[in-house]
PDB file of N, CA and C in Angstrom:
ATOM      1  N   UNK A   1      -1.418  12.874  20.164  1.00  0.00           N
ATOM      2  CA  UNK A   1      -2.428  12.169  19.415  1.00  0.00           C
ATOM      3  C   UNK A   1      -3.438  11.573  20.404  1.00  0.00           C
ATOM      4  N   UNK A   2      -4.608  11.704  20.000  1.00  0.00           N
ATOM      5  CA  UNK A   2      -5.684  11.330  20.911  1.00  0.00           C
ATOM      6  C   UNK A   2      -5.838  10.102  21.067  1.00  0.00           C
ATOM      7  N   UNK A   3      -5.733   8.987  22.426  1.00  0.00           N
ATOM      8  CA  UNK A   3      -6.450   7.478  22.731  1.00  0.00           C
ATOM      9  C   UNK A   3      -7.393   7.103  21.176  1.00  0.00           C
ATOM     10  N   UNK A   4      -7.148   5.464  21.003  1.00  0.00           N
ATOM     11  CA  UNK A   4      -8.272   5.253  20.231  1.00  0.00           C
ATOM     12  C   UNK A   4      -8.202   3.860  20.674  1.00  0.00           C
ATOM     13  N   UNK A   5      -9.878   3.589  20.960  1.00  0.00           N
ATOM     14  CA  UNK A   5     -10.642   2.721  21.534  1.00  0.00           C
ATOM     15  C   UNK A   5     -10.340   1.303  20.420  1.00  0.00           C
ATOM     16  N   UNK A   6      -9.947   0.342  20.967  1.00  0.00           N
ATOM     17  CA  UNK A   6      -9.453  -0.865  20.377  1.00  0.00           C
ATOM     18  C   UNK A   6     -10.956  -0.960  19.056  1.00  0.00           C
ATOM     19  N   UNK A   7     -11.967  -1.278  19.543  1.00  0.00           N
ATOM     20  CA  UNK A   7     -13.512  -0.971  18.378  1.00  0.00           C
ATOM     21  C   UNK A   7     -13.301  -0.367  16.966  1.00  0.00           C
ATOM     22  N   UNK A   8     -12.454   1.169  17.401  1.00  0.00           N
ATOM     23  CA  UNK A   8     -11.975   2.111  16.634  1.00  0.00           C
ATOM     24  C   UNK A   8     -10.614   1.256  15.909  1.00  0.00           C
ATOM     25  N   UNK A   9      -9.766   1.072  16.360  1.00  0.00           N
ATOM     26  CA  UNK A   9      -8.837   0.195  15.622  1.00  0.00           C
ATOM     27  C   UNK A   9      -9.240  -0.641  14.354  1.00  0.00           C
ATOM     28  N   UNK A  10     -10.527  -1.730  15.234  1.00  0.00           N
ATOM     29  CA  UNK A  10     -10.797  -2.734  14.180  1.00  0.00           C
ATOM     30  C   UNK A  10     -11.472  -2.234  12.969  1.00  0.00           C
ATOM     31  N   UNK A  11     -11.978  -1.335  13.008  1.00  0.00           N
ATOM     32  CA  UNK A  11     -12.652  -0.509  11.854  1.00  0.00           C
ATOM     33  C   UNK A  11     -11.524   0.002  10.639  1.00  0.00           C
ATOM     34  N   UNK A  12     -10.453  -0.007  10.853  1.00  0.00           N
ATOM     35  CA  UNK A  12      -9.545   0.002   9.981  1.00  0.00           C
ATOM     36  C   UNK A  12      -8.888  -1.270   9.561  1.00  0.00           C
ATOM     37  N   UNK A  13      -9.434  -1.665   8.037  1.00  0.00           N
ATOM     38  CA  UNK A  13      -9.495  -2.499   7.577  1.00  0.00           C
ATOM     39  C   UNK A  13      -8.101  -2.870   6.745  1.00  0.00           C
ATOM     40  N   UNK A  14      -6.722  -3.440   7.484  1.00  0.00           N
ATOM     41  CA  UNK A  14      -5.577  -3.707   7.096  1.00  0.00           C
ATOM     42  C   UNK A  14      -5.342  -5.081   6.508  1.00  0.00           C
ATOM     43  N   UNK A  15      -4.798  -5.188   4.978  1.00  0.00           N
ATOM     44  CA  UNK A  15      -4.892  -6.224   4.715  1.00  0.00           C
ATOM     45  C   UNK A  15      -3.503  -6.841   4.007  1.00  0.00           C
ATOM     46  N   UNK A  16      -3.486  -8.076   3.894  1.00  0.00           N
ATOM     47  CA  UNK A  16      -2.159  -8.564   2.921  1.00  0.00           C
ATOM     48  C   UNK A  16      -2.422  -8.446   1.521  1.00  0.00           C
ATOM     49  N   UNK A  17      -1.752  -7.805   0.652  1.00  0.00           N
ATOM     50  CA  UNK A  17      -1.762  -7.840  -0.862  1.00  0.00           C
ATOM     51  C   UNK A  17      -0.619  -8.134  -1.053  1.00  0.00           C
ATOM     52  N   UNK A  18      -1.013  -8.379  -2.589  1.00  0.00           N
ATOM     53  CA  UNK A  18       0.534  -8.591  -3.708  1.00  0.00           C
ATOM     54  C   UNK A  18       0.743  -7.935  -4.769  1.00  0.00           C
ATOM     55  N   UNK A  19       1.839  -7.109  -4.870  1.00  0.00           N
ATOM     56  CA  UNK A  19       2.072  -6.149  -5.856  1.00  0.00           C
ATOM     57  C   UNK A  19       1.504  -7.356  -7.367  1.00  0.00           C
ATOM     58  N   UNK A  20       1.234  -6.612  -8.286  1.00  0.00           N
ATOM     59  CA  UNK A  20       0.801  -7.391  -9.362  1.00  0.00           C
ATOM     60  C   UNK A  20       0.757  -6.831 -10.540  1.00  0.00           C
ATOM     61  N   UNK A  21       1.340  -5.454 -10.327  1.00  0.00           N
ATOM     62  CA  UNK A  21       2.018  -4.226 -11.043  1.00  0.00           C
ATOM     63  C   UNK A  21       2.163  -3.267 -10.835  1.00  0.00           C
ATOM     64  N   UNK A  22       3.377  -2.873 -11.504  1.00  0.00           N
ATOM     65  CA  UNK A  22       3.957  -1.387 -11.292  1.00  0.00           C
ATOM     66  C   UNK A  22       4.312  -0.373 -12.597  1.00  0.00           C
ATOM     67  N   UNK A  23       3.819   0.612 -12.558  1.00  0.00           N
ATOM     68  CA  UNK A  23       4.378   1.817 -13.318  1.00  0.00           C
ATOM     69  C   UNK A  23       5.249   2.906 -12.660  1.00  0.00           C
ATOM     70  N   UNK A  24       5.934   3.617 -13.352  1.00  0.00           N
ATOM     71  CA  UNK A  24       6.711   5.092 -12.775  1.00  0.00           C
ATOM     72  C   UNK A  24       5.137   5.756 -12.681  1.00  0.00           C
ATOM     73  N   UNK A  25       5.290   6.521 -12.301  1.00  0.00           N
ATOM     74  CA  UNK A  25       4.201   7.840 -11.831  1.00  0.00           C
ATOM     75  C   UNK A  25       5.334   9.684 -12.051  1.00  0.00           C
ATOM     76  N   UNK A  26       5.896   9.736 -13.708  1.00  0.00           N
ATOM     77  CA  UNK A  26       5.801  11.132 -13.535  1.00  0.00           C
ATOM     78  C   UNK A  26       5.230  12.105 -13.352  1.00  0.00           C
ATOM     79  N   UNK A  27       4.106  11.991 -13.497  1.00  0.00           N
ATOM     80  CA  UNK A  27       3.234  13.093 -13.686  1.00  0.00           C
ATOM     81  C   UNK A  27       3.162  13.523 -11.864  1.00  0.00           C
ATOM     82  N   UNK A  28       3.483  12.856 -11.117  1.00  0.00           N
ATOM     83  CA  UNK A  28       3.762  13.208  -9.669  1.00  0.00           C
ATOM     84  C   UNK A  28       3.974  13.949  -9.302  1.00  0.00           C
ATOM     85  N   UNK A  29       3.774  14.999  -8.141  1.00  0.00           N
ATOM     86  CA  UNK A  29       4.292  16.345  -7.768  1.00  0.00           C
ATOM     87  C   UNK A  29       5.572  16.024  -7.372  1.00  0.00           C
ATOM     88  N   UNK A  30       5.318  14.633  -6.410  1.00  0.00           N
ATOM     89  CA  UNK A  30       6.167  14.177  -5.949  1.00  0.00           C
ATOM     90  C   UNK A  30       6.815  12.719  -6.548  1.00  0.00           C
ATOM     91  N   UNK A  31       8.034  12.394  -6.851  1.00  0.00           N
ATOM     92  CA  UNK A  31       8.419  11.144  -6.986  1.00  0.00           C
ATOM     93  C   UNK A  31       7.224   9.976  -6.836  1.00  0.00           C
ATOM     94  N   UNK A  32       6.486   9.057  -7.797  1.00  0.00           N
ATOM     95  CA  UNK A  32       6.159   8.032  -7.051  1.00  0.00           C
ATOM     96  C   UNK A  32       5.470   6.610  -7.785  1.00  0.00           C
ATOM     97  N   UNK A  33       5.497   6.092  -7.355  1.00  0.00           N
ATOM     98  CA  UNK A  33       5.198   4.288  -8.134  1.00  0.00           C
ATOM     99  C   UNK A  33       3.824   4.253  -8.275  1.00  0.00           C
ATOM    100  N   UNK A  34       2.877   3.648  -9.713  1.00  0.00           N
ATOM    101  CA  UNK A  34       1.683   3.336  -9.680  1.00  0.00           C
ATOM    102  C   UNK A  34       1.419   2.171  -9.357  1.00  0.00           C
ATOM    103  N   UNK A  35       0.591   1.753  -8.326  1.00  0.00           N
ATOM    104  CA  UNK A  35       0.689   0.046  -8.073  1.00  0.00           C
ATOM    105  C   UNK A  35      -0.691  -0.925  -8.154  1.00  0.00           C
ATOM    106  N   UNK A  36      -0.784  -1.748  -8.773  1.00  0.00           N
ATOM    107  CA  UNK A  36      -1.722  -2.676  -8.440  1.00  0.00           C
ATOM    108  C   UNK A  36      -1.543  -3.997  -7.620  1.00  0.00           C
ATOM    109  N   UNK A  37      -2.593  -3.933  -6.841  1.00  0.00           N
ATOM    110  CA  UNK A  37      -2.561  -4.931  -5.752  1.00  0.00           C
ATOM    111  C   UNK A  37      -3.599  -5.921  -5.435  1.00  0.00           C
ATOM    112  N   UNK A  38      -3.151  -6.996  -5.589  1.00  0.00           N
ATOM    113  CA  UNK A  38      -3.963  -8.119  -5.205  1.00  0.00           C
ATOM    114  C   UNK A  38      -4.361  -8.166  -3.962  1.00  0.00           C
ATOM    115  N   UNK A  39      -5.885  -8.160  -3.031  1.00  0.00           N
ATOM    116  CA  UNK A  39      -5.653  -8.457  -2.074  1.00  0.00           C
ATOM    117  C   UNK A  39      -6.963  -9.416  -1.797  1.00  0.00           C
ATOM    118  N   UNK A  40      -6.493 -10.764  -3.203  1.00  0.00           N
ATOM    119  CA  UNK A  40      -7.499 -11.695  -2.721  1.00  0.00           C
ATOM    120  C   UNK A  40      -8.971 -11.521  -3.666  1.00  0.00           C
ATOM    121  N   UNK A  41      -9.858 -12.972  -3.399  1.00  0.00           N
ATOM    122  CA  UNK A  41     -10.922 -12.400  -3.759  1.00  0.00           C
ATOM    123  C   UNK A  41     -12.065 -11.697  -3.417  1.00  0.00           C
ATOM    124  N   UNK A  42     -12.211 -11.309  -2.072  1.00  0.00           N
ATOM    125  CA  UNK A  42     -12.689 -11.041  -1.371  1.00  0.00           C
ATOM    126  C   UNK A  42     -12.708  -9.935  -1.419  1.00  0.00           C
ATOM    127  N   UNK A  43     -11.651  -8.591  -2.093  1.00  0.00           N
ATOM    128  CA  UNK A  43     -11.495  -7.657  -1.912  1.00  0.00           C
ATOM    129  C   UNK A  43     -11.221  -7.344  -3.404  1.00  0.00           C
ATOM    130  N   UNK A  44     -10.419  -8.291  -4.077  1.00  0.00           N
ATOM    131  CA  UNK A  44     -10.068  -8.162  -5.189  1.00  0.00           C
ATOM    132  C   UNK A  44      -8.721  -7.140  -5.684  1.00  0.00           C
ATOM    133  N   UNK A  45      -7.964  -6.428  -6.901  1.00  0.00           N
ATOM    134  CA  UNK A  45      -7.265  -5.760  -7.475  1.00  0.00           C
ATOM    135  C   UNK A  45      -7.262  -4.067  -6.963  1.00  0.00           C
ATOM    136  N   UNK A  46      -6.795  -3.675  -6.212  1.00  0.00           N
ATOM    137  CA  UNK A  46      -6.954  -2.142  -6.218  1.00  0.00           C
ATOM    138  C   UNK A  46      -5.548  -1.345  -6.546  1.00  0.00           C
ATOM    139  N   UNK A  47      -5.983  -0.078  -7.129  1.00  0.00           N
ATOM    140  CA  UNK A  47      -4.344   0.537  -7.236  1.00  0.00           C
ATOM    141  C   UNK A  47      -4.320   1.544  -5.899  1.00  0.00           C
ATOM    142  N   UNK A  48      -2.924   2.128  -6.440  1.00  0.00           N
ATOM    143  CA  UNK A  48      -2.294   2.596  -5.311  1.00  0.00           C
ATOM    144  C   UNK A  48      -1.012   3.848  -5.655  1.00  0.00           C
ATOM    145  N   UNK A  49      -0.867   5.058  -5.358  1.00  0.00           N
ATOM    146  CA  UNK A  49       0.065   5.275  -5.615  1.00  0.00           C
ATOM    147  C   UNK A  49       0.902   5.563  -4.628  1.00  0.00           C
ATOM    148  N   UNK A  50       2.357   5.517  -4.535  1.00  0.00           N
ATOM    149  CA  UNK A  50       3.620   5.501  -3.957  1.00  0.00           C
ATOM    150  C   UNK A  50       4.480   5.935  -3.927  1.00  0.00           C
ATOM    151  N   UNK A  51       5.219   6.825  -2.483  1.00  0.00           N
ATOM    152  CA  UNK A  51       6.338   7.803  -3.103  1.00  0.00           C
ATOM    153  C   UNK A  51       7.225   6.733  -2.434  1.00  0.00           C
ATOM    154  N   UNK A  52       7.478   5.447  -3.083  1.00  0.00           N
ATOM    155  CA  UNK A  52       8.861   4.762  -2.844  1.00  0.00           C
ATOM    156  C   UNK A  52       9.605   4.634  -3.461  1.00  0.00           C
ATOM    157  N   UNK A  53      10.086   5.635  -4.628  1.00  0.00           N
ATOM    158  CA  UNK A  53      11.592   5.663  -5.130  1.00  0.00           C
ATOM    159  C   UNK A  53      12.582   5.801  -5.017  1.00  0.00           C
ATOM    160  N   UNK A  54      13.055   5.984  -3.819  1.00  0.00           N
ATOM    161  CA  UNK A  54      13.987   5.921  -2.891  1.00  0.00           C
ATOM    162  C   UNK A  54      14.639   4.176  -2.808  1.00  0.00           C
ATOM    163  N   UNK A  55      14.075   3.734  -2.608  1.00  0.00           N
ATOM    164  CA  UNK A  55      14.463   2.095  -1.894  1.00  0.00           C
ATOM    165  C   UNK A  55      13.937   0.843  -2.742  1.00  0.00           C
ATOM    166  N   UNK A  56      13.009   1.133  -3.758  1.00  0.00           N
ATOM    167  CA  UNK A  56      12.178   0.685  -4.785  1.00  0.00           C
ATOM    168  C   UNK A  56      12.184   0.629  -6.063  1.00  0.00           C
ATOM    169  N   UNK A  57      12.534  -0.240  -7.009  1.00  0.00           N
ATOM    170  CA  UNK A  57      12.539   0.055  -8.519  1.00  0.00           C
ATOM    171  C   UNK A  57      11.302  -0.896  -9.039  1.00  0.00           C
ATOM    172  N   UNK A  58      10.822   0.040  -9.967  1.00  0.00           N
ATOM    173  CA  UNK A  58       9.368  -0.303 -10.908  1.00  0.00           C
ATOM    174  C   UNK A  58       9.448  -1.881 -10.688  1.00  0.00           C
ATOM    175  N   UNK A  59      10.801  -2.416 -11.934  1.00  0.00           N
ATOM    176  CA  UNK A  59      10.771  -3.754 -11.875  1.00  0.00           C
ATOM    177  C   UNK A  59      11.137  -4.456 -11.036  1.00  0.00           C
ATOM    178  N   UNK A  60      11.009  -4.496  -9.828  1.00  0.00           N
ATOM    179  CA  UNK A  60      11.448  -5.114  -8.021  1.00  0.00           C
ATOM    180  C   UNK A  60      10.331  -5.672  -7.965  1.00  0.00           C
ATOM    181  N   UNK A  61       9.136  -4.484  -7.822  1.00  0.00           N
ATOM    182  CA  UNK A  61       7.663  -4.552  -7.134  1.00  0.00           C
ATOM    183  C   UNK A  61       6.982  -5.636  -7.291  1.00  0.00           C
ATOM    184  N   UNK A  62       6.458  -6.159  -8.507  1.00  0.00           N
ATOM    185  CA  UNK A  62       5.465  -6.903  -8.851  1.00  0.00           C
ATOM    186  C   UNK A  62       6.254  -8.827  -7.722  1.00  0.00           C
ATOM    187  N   UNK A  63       5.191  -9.095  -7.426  1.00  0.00           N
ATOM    188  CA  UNK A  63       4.662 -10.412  -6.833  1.00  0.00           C
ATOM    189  C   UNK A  63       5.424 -10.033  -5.273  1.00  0.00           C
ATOM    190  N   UNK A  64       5.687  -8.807  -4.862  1.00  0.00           N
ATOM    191  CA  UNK A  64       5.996  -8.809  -3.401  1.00  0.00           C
ATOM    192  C   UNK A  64       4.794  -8.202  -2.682  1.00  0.00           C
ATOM    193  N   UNK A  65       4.765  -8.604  -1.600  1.00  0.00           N
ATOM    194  CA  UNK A  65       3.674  -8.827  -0.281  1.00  0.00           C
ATOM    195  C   UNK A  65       4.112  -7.384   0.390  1.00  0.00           C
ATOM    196  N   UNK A  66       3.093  -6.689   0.544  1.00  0.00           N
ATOM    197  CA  UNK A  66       2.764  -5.314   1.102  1.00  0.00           C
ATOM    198  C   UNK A  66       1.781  -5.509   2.274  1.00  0.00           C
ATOM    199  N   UNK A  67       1.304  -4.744   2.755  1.00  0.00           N
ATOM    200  CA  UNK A  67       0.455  -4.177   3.701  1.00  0.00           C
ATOM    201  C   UNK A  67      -0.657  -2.858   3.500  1.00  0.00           C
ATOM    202  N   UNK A  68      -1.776  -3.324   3.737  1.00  0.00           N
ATOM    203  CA  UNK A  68      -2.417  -1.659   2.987  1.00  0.00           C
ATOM    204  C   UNK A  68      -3.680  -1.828   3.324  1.00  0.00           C
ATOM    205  N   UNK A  69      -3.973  -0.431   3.906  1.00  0.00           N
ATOM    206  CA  UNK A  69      -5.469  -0.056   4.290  1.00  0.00           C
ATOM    207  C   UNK A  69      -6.929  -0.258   3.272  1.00  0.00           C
ATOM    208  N   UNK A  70      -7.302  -1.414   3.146  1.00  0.00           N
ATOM    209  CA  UNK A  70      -8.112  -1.383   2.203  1.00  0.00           C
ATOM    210  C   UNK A  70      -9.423  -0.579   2.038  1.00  0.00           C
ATOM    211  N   UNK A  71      -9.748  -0.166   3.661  1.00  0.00           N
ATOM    212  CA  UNK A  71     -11.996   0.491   3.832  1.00  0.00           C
ATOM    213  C   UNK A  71     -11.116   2.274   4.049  1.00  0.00           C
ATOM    214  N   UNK A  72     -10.393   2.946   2.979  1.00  0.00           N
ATOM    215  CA  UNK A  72     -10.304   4.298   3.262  1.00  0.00           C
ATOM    216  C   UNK A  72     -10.804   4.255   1.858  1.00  0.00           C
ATOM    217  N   UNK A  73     -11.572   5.907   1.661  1.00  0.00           N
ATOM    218  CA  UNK A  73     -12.271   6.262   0.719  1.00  0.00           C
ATOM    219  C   UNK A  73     -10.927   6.212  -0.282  1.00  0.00           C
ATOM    220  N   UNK A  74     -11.473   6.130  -1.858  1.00  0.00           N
ATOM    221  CA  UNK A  74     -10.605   6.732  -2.572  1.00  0.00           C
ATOM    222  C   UNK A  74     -10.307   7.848  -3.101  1.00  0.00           C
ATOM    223  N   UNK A  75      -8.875   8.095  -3.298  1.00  0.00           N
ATOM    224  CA  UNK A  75      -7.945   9.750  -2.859  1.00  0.00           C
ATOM    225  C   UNK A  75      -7.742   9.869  -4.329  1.00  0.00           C
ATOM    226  N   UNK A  76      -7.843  10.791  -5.076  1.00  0.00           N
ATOM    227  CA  UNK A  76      -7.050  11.692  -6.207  1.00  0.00           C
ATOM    228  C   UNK A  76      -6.282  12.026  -6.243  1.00  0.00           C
ATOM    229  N   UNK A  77      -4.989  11.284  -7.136  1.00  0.00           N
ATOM    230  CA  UNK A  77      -3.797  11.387  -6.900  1.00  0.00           C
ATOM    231  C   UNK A  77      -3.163  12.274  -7.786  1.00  0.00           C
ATOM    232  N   UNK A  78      -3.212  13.302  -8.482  1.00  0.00           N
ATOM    233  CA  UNK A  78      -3.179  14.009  -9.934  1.00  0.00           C
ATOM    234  C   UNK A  78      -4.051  13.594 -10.472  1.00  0.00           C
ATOM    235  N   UNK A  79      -3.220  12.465 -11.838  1.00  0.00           N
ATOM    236  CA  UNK A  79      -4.598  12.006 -12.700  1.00  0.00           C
ATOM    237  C   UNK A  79      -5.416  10.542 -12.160  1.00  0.00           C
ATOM    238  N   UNK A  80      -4.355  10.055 -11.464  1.00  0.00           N
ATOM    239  CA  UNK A  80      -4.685   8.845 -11.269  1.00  0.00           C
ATOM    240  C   UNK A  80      -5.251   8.606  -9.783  1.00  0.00           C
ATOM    241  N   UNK A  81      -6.481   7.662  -9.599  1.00  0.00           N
ATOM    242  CA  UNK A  81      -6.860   7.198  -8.402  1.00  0.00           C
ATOM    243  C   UNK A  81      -6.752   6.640  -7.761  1.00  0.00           C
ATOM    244  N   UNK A  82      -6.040   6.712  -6.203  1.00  0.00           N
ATOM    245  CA  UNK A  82      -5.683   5.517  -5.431  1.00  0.00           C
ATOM    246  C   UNK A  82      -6.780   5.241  -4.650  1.00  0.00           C
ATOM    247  N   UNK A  83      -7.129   4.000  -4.927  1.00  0.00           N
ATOM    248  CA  UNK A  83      -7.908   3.005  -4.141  1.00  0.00           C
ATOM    249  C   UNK A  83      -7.699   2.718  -2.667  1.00  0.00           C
ATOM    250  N   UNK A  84      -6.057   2.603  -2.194  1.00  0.00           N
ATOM    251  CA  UNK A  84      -5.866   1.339  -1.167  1.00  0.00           C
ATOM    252  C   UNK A  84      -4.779   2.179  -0.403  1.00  0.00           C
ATOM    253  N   UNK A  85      -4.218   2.715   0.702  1.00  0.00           N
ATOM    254  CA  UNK A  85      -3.587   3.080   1.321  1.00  0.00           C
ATOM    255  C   UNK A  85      -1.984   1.809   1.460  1.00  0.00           C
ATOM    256  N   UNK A  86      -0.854   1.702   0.723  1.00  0.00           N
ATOM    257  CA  UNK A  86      -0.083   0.958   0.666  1.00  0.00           C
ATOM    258  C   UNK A  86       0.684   1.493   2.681  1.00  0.00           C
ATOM    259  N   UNK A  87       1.123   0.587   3.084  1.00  0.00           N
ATOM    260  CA  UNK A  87       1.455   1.381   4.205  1.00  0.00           C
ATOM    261  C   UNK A  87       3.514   0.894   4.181  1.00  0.00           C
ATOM    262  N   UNK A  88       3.706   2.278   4.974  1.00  0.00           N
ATOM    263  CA  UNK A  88       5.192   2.365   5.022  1.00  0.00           C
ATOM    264  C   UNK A  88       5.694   3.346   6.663  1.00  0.00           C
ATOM    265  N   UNK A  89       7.223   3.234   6.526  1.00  0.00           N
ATOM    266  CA  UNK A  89       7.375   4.011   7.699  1.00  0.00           C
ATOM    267  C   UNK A  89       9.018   4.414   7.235  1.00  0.00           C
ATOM    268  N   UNK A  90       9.089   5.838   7.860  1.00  0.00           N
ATOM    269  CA  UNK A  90      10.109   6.229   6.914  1.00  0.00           C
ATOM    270  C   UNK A  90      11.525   5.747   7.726  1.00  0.00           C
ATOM    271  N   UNK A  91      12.761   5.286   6.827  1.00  0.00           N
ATOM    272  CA  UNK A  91      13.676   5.343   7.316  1.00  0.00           C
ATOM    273  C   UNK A  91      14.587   6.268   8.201  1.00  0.00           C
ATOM    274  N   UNK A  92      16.351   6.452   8.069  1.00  0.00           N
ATOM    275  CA  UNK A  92      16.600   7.430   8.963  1.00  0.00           C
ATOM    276  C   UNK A  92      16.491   9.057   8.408  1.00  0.00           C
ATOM    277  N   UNK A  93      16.345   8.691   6.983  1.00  0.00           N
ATOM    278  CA  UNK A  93      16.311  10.173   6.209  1.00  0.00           C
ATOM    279  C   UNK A  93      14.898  10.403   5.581  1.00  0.00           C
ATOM    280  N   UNK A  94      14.066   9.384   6.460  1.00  0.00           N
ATOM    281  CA  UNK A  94      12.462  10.629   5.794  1.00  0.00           C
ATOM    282  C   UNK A  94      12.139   9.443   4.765  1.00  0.00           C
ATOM    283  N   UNK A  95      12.462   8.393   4.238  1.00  0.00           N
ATOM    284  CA  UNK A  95      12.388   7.896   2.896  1.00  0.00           C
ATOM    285  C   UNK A  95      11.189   7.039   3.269  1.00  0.00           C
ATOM    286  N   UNK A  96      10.589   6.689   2.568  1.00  0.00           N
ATOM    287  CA  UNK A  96       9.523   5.318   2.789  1.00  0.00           C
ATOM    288  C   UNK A  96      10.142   3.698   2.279  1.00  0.00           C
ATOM    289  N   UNK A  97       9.865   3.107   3.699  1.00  0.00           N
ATOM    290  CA  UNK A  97      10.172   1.828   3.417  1.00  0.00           C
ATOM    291  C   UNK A  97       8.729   0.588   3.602  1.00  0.00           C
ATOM    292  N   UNK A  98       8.615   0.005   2.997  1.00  0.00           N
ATOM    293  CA  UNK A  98       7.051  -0.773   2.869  1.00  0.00           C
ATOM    294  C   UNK A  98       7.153  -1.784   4.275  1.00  0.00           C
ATOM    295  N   UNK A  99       5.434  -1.682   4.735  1.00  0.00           N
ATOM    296  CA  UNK A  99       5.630  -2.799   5.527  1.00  0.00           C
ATOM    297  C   UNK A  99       5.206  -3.954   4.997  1.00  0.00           C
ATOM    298  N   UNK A 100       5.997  -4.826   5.656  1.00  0.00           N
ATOM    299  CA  UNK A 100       5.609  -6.019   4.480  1.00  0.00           C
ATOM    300  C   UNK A 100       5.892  -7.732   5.708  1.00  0.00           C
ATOM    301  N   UNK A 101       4.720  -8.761   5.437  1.00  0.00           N
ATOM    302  CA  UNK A 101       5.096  -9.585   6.364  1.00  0.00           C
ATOM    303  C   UNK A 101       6.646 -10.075   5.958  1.00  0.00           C
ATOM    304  N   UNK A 102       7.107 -11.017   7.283  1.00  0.00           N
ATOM    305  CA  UNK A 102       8.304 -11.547   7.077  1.00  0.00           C
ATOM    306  C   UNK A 102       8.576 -12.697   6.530  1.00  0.00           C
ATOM    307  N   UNK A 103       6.955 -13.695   6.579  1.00  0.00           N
ATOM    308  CA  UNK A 103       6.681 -15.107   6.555  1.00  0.00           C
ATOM    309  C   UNK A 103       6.077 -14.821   5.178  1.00  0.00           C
ATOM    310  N   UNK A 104       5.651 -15.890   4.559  1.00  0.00           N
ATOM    311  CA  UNK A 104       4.860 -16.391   3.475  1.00  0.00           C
ATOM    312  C   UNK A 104       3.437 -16.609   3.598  1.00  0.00           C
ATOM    313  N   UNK A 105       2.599 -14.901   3.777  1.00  0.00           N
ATOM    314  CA  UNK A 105       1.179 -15.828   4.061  1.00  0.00           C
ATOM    315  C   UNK A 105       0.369 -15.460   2.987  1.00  0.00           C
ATOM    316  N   UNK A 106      -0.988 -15.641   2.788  1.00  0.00           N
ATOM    317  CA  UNK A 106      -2.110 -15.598   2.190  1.00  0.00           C
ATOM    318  C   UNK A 106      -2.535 -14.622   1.452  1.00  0.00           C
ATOM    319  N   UNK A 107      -2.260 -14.015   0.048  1.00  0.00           N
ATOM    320  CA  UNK A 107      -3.013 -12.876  -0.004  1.00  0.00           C
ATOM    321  C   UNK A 107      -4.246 -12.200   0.871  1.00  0.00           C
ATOM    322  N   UNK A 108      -4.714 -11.185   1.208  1.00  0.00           N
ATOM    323  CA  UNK A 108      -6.107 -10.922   1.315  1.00  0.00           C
ATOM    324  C   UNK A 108      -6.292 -11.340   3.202  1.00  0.00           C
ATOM    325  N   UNK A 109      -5.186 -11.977   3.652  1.00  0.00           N
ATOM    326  CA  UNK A 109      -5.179 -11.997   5.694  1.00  0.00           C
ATOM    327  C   UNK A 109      -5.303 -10.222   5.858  1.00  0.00           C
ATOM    328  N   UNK A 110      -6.470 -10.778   6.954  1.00  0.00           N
ATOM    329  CA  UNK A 110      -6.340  -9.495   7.703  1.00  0.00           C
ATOM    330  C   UNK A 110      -5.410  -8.947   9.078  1.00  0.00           C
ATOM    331  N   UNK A 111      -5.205  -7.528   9.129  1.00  0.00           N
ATOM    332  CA  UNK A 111      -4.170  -7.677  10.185  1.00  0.00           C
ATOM    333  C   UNK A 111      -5.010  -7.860  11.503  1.00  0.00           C
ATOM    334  N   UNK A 112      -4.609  -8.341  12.849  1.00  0.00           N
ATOM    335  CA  UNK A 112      -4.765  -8.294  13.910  1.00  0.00           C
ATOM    336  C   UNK A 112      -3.857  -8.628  15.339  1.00  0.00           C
TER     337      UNK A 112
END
């Protein structure tokens, strides 16, 4: 993977949200969660979709603190449009697990 210039970093706009709802997503090719996310007012409500059914149930999600790329274009997900890049990293078998702070902070903090 090619160097990227710290400049280049900050241009990716990572932020704190809060789940604030969840649906199943059958219509999925793949397994995955529909999500809405608070990230503040500043940024406001965006959705999201998610292949975390693995480690994740619908009714878990709502009012937990995620992590997610907010300045990427939005992607066509089948029918539905994801707004917000939720971010994860897979466990020992491939699965997605959310990153998520450890502390109690602010909707809508940016990462740095």
């Amino acid at each position: 993977m090619a160097d990227l210039s710290f400049d280049e970093f900050l241009r990716v706009d990572i932020r704190v949200g809060q789940i604030v709802r969840a649906e199943p997503y059958p219509e999925a090719r793949k397994p995955a969660i529909k999500l809405w996310v608070d990230f503040g007012p500043e940024i406001g409500e965006k959705k999201s979709s998610a292949q975390i059914t693995v480690h994740y149930r619908v009714e878990d999600l709502p009012g937990k603190r995620v992590l997610g790329v907010v300045n990427f274009p939005p992607r066509q997900i089948g029918k539905f449009m994801s707004e917000v890049l939720v971010l994860g990293v897979p466990d020992a078998q491939g699965e997605v697990v959310l990153l998520v702070p450890d502390k109690d902070v602010p909707v809508g903090g940016r990462l740095y």
